[in-house]
Protein backbone atom coordinates (compact mmCIF):
# COMPACT_ATOMS: atom_id res chain seq x y z
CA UNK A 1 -3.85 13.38 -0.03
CA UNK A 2 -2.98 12.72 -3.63
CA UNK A 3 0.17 13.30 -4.57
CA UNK A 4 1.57 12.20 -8.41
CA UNK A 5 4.16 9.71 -7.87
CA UNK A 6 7.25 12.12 -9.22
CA UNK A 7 5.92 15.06 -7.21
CA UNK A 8 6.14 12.50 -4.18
CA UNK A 9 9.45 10.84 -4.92
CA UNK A 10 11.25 14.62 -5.68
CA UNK A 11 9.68 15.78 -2.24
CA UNK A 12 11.40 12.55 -0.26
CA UNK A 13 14.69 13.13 -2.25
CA UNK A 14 15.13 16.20 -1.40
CA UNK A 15 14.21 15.74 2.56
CA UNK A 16 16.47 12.57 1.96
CA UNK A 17 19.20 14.76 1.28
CA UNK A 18 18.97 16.34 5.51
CA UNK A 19 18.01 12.76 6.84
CA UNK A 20 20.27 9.66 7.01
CA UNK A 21 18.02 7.10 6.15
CA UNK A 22 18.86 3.16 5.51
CA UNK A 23 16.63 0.37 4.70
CA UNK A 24 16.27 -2.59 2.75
CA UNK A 25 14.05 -2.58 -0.16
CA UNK A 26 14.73 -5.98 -1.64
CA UNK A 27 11.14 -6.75 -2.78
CA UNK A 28 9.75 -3.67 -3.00
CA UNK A 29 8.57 -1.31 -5.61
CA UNK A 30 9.79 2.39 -5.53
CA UNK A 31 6.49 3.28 -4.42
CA UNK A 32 6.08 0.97 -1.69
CA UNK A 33 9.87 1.90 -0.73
CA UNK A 34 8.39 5.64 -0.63
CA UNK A 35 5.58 4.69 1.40
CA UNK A 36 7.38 3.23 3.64
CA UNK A 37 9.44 6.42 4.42
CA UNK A 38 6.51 8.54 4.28
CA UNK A 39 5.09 6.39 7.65
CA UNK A 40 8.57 6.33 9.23
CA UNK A 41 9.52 9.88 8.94
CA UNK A 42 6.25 11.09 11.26
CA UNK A 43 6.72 8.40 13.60
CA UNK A 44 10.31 9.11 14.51
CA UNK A 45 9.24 13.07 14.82
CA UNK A 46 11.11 13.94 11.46
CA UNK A 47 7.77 15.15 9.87
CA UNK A 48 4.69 16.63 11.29
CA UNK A 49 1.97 14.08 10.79
């Protein structure tokens, strides 16, 4: 897939809005911080992978 960053970051703001969602992101860079969502949400069945 290839997404532009602010088309990605809108898309997980707005599903962020439905899904309580906490993690730490000391360290990271908004894009890894995305990333990091975009694996978790699948995995806990939030998003069709």
């Amino acid at each position: 897939m290839n997404f532009s960053r602010k088309t990605l970051v809108a898309s997980f703001c707005k599903l962020l809005e439905a899904v309580e969602l906490e993690m730490g992101t000391t360290g990271l860079s908004p894009m890894e911080a995305v990333q990091e969502i975009y694996l978790y949400l699948p995995r806990e069945g939030y998003l069709d992978g």
